[in-house]
Structures are given as structure tokens and as C-alpha cells.
Protein backbone atom coordinates (compact mmCIF):
# COMPACT_ATOMS: atom_id res chain seq x y z
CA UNK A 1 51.98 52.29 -24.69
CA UNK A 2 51.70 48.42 -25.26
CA UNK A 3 53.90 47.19 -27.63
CA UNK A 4 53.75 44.11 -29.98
CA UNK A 5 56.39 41.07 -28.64
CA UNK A 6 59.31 40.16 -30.00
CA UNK A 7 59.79 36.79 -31.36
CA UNK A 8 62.68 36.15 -28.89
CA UNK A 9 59.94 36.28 -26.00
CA UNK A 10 57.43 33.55 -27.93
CA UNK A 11 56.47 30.56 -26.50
CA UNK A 12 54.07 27.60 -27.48
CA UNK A 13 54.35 26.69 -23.78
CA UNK A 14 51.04 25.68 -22.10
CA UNK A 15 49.86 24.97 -25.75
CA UNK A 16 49.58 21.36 -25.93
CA UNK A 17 50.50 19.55 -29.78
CA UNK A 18 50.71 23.51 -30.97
CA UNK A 19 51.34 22.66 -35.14
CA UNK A 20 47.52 20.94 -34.70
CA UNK A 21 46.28 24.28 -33.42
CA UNK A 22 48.64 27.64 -34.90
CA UNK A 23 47.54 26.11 -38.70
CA UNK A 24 43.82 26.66 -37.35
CA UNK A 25 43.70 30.07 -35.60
CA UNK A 26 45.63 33.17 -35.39
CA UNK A 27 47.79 34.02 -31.79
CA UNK A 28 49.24 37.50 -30.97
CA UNK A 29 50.75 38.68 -27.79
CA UNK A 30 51.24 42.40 -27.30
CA UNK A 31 53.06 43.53 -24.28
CA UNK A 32 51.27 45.63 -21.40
CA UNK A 33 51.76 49.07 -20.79
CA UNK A 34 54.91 49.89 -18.75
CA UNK A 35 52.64 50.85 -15.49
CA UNK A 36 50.96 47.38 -15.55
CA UNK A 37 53.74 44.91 -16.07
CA UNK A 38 54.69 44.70 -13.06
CA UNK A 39 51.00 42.66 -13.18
CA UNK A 40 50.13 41.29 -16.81
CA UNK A 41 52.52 39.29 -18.63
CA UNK A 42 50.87 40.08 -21.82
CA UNK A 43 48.13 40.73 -23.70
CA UNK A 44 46.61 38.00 -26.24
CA UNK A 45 44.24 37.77 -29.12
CA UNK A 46 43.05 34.54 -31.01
CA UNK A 47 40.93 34.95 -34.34
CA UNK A 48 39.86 32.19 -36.56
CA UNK A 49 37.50 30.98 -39.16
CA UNK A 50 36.68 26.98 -39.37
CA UNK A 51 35.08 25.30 -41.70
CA UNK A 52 34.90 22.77 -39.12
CA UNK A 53 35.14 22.70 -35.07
CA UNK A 54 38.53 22.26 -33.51
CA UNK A 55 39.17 21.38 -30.30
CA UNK A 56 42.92 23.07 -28.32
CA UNK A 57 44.39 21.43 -26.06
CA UNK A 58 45.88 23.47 -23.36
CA UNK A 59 47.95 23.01 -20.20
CA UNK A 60 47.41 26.07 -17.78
CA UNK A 61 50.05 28.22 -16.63
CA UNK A 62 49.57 29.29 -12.95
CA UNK A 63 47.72 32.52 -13.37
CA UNK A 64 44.55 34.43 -14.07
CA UNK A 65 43.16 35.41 -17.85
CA UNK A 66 40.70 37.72 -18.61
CA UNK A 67 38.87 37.14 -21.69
CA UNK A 68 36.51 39.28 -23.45
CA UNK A 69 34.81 37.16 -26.44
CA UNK A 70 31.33 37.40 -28.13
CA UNK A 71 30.45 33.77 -26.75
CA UNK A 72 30.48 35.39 -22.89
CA UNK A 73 33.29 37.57 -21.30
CA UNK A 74 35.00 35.88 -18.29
CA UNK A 75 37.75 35.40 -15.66
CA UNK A 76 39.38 32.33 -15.94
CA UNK A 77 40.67 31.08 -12.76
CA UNK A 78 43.73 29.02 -12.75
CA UNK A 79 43.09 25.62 -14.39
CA UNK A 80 45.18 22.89 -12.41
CA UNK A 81 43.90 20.30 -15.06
CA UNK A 82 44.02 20.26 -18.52
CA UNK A 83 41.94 22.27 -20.47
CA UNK A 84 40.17 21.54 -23.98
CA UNK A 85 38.84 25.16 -25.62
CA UNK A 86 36.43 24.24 -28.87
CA UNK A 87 36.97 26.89 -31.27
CA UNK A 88 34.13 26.40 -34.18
CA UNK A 89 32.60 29.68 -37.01
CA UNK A 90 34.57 32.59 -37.01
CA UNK A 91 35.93 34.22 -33.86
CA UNK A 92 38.05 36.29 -31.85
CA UNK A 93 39.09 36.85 -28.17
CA UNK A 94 40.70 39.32 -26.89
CA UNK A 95 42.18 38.42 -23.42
CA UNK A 96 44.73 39.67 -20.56
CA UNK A 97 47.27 37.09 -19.36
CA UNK A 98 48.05 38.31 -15.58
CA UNK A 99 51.74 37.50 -13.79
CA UNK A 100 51.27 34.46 -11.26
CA UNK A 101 49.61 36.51 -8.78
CA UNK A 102 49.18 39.39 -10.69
CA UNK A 103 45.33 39.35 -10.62
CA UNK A 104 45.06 40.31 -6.82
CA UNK A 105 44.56 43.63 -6.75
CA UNK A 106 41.82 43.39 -8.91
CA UNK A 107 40.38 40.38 -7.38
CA UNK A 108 37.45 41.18 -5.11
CA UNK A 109 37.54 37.75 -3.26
CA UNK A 110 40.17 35.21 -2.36
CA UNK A 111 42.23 34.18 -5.33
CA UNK A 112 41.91 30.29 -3.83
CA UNK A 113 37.91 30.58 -5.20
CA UNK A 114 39.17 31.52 -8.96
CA UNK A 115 40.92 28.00 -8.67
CA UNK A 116 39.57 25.83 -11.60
CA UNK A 117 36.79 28.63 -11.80
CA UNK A 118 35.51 30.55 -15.02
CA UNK A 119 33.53 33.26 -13.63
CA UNK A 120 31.46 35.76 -15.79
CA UNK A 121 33.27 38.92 -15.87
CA UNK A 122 29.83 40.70 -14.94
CA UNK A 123 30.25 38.89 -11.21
CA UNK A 124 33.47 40.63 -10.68
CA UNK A 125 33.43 43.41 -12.09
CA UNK A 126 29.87 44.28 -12.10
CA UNK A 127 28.85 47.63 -13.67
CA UNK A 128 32.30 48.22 -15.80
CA UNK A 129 31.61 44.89 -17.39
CA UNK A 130 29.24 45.78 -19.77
CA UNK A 131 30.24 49.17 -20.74
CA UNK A 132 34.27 46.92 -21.60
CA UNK A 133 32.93 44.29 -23.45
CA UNK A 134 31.45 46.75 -25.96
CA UNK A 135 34.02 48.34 -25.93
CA UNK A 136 36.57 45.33 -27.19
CA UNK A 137 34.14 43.97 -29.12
CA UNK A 138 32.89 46.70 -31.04
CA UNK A 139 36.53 47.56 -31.77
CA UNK A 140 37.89 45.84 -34.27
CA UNK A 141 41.67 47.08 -33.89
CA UNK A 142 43.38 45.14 -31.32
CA UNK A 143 45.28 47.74 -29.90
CA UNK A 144 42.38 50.08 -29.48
CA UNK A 145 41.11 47.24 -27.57
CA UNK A 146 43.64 46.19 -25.39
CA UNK A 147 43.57 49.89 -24.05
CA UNK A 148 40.17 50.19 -23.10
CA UNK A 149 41.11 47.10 -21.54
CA UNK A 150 44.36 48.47 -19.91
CA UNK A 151 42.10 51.58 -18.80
CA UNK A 152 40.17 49.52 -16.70
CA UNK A 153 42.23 47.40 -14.61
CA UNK A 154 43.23 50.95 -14.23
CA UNK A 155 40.25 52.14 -12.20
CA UNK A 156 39.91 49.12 -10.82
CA UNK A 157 43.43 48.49 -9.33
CA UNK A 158 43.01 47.82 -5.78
CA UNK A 159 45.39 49.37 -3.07
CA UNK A 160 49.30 48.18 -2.65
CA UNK A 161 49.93 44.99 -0.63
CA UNK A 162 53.03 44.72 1.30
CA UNK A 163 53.73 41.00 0.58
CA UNK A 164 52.38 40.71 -2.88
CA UNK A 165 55.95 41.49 -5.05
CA UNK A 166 57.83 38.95 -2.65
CA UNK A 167 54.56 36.19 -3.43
CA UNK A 168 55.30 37.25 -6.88
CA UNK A 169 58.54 36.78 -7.47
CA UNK A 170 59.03 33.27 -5.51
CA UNK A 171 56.08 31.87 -8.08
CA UNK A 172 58.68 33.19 -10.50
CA UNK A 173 60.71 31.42 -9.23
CA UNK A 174 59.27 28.41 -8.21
CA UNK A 175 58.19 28.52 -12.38
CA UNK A 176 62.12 29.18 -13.52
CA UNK A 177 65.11 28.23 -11.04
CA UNK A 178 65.77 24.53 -11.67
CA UNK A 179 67.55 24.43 -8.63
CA UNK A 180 64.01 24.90 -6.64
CA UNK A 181 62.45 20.87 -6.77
CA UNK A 182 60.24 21.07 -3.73
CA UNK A 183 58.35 23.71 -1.92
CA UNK A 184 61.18 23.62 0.95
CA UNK A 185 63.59 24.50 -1.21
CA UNK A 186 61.86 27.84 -1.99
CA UNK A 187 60.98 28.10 1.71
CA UNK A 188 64.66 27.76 2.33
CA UNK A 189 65.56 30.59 -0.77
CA UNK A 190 63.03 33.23 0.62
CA UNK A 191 64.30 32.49 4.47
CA UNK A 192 60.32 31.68 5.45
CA UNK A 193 58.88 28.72 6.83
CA UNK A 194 57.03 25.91 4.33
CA UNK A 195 53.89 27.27 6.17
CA UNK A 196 54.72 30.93 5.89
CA UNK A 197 55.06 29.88 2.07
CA UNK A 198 52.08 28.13 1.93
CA UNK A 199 50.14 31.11 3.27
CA UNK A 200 51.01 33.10 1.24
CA UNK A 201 50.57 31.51 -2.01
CA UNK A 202 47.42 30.51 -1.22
CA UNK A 203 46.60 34.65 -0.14
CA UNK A 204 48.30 35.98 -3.48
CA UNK A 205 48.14 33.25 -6.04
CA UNK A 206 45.54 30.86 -5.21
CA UNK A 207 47.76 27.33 -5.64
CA UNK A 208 50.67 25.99 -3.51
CA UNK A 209 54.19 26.38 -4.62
CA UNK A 210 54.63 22.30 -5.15
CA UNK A 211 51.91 22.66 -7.62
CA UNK A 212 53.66 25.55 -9.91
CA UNK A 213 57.03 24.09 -9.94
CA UNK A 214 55.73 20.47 -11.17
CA UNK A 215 53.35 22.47 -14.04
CA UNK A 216 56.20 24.63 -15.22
CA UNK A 217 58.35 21.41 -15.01
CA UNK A 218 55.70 19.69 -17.58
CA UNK A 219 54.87 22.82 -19.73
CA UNK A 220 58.64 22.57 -20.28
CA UNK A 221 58.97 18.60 -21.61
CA UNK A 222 55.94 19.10 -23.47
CA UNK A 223 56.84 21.80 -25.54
CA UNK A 224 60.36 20.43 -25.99
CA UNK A 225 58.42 17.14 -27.31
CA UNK A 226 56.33 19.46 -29.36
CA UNK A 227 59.50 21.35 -31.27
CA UNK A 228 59.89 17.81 -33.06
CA UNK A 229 63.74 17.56 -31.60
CA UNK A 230 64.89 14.28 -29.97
CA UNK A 231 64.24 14.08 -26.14
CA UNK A 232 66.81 12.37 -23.96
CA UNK A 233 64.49 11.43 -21.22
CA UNK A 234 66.56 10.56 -18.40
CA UNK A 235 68.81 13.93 -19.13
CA UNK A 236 65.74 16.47 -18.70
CA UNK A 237 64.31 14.45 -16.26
CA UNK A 238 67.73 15.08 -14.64
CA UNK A 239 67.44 18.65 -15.86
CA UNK A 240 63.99 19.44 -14.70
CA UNK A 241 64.88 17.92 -11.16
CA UNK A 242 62.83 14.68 -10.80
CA UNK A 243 64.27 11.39 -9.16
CA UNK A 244 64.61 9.77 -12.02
CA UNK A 245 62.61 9.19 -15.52
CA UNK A 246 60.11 6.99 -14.61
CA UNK A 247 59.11 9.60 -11.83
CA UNK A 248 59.08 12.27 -14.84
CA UNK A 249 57.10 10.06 -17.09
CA UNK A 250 54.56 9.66 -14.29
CA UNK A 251 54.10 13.26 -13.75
CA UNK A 252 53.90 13.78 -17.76
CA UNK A 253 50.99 11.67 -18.17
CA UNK A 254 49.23 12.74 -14.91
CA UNK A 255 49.00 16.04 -16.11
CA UNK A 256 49.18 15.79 -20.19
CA UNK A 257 46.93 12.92 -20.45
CA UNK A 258 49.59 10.95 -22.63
CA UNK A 259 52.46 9.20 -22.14
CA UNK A 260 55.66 11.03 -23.36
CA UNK A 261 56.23 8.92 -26.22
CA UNK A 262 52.45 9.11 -26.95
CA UNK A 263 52.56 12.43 -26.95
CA UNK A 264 55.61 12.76 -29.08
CA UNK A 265 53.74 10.78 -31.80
CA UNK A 266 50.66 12.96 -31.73
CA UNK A 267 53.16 16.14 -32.23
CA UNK A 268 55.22 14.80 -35.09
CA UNK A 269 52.50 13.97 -36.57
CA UNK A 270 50.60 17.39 -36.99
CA UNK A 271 54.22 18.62 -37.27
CA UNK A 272 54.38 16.15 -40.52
CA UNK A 273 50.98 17.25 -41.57
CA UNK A 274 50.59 20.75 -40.84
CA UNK A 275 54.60 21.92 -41.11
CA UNK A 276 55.72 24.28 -38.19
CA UNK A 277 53.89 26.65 -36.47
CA UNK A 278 54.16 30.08 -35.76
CA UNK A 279 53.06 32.56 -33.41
CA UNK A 280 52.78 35.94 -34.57
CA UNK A 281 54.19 39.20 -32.01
């Protein structure tokens, strides 16, 4: 049975300027049943009620959601640029966050087409779409929800794949060993070829392993900038395994849209005028 998460295992991360956004809506993450965590990393539902529209901010992690909302139910590929959801009236979604490659045994085409894709769930899952969203949606208790939810990935679980836990685990990998800078260095960890690796990130996951270390590298300054505590630039750029801080800096605003220090300005100041966030578990 899924079970609420503890506040040791939050994270803004992926959130972008999060004291803006956690004063406007609601967040919990409830953790999947034991037989499908080897797949979903959690379970999420947002709920709010604006006055006026607000616009999040978000930098994608490297993985599949699927979210179940009254505005149009949907798989949302992975997002290699950032993303702006408008919230606006009152509203909830109730959503499945899937492991970095987690989504492929549901998937019934190649994961590289959910790239930068948001696909109606209908498409995919055709006849069990309809009969789930009412489900969720009718349902006002979120756990009630997440297991109709749960029961159909269920039934729709496609069969084992030799190479997908390996896949799996190097994007783990690739997302939390700081040692691991470049794609050969994973190569060189799992004892493959950069080609082998290539392949099969592309087969299970959908994005190259380059790409997921530099994201998880980013998610990680921002939401250092975003706690409000003094960054020592050249020491995490040091940390996080770039050449040097003007390489970091580079790779911030490529992917944030902001400069570090630009960024740092737009945090402290919702973190002045909101006061800090929480997410709830």
C-alpha cells in the first residue's frame, strides 16, 4: 500500500524559484506501492485556488509523468527545456512520477518519441483511458486515486526486459555519482562502450546520458540558490564536476534561463516576500 513521504525524502528540485510557487498551490508526494517502485518514484498531487493566474517555472527531471487533470489527462514526455505550467481557478492533478526509464514497459512506442512530447493519455492508452480519468477525478481522496491509478499500470505492465534495470540504474547514476562528468565515464563504470551506452539510453530512457548528468548537475545549483544560503560558485562548480565556474555559469543560464546571480535575486526575493516554503508528504 502507498504510503505518504517522509520529509527526509523532499525535494524542491526541478522546481524553479519554489517560495514563488509552494505559497500558491498545494504539493504532496505519496510513495508507490512496493510492487511498482522498482518503476515510479512517486506519486504527486497539486491543488490550488487563485484569485489570479500563476505561472511555475519548472526544470524537468529526466523521466516520464502521467497526469490525470480535468483540463486533459496526458503523458508528459521528458522536457529537455524548461517548462512554464499556468495554474489559474481552482484545480487539482493527480499525476505519477516514473524512475528515469521507468515508463517503458508501459510505453507502446519508442521512449525517444515521448521526448519534449505531451501526448493525450487516450493515444496511449486507448480504451483504459477513459474509464481512469473518471475514476481519479471523480474521487476526491487522493489515495483512492492513486490506486485506481496504481491498478492500471498494473494491467498494463508490459513483459520484463533484460537490459532495462542495468539502463536504470546507470541514469541513476549518471543523475547522483559526482564522480561520473561525461558519458565515458559511465561507459567506463558499466564496462560498455560510449555507443553501447548510447543505445541503450536512447531504447530505455529516451535522452543520452551527457544530457542527464548536466540536468541533474543544474537541478542541483538551482535549488541550492533557491534555499536562500550563500553559494560559493567556484566550490560547487568544483563539486558538481565542471572545468571551472564560468563553464558552470554557462550551463546555468543555458538551461535556467538566468544567470546564477539573476536567479539568486529572483529567489530571495519571493523567499523575502513569501517566507519559506514547504512541501507537504
Amino acid at each position: 500500500m502507498s504510503s505518504s513521504i517522509t520529509p527526509a525524502d523532499l525535494t524542491t528540485r526541478g522546481i524553479l524559484n519554489p517560495a514563488a510557487g509552494l505559497q500558491r498551490f498545494e504539493l504532496r508526494r505519496t510513495a508507490p506501492a512496493p510492487d511498482l517502485a522498482r518503476l515510479v518514484d512517486w506519486h504527486w498531487v497539486v491543488r490550488w485556488s487563485l484569485a489570479a493566474p500563476f505561472e511555475q517555472e519548472i526544470l524537468p527531471h529526466p523521466c516520464v509523468n502521467l497526469a490525470i487533470e480535468a483540463a486533459g489527462s496526458a503523458v508528459h514526455g521528458i522536457g529537455t527545456r524548461r517548462e512554464v505550467a499556468r495554474l489559474e481557478g481552482t484545480g487539482r492533478v493527480v499525476a505519477t512520477k516514473f524512475k528515469p526509464g521507468g515508463f517503458f514497459p508501459f510505453a507502446p512506442l519508442p521512449m525517444r518519441r515521448l521526448v519534449d512530447s505531451v501526448i493525450p493519455l487516450v493515444e496511449l492508452f486507448g480504451s483504459v483511458a477513459e474509464p481512469l480519468e473518471r475514476a481519479v477525478l471523480d474521487q476526491p481522496d487522493d489515495a483512492t486515486a492513486i490506486r485506481a491509478v496504481e491498478a492500471a499500470l498494473r494491467a498494463r505492465k508490459g513483459p520484463e526486459d533484460a537490459g532495462l534495470d542495468e539502463a536504470m540504474a546507470l541514469a541513476s547514476r549518471a543523475q547522483g555519482d559526482r564522480d561520473i562528468h561525461r558519458a565515458e565515464d559511465l561507459a567506463r563504470a558499466a564496462g560498455v562502450s560510449v555507443r553501447t551506452l548510447h543505445r541503450a539510453f536512447e531504447r530505455y530512457i529516451g535522452v543520452g546520458p551527457k544530457w542527464i548528468i548536466r540536468r541533474s548537475r543544474v537541478q542541483e545549483a538551482a535549488e541550492r540558490v533557491a534555499s536562500g544560503a550563500p553559494v560559493a560558485w567556484a566550490a560547487l562548480a568544483q563539486e558538481l564536476g565542471y572545468h571551472d565556474q564560468a563553464h558552470l555559469i554557462r550551463d546555468f543560464k543555458a538551461q535556467v534561463g538566468f544567470t546564477p546571480a539573476a536567479y539568486a535575486e529572483r529567489c530571495a526575493a519571493a523567499l523575502l516576500k513569501e517566507g519559506a516554503p514547504g512541501v507537504k508528504g
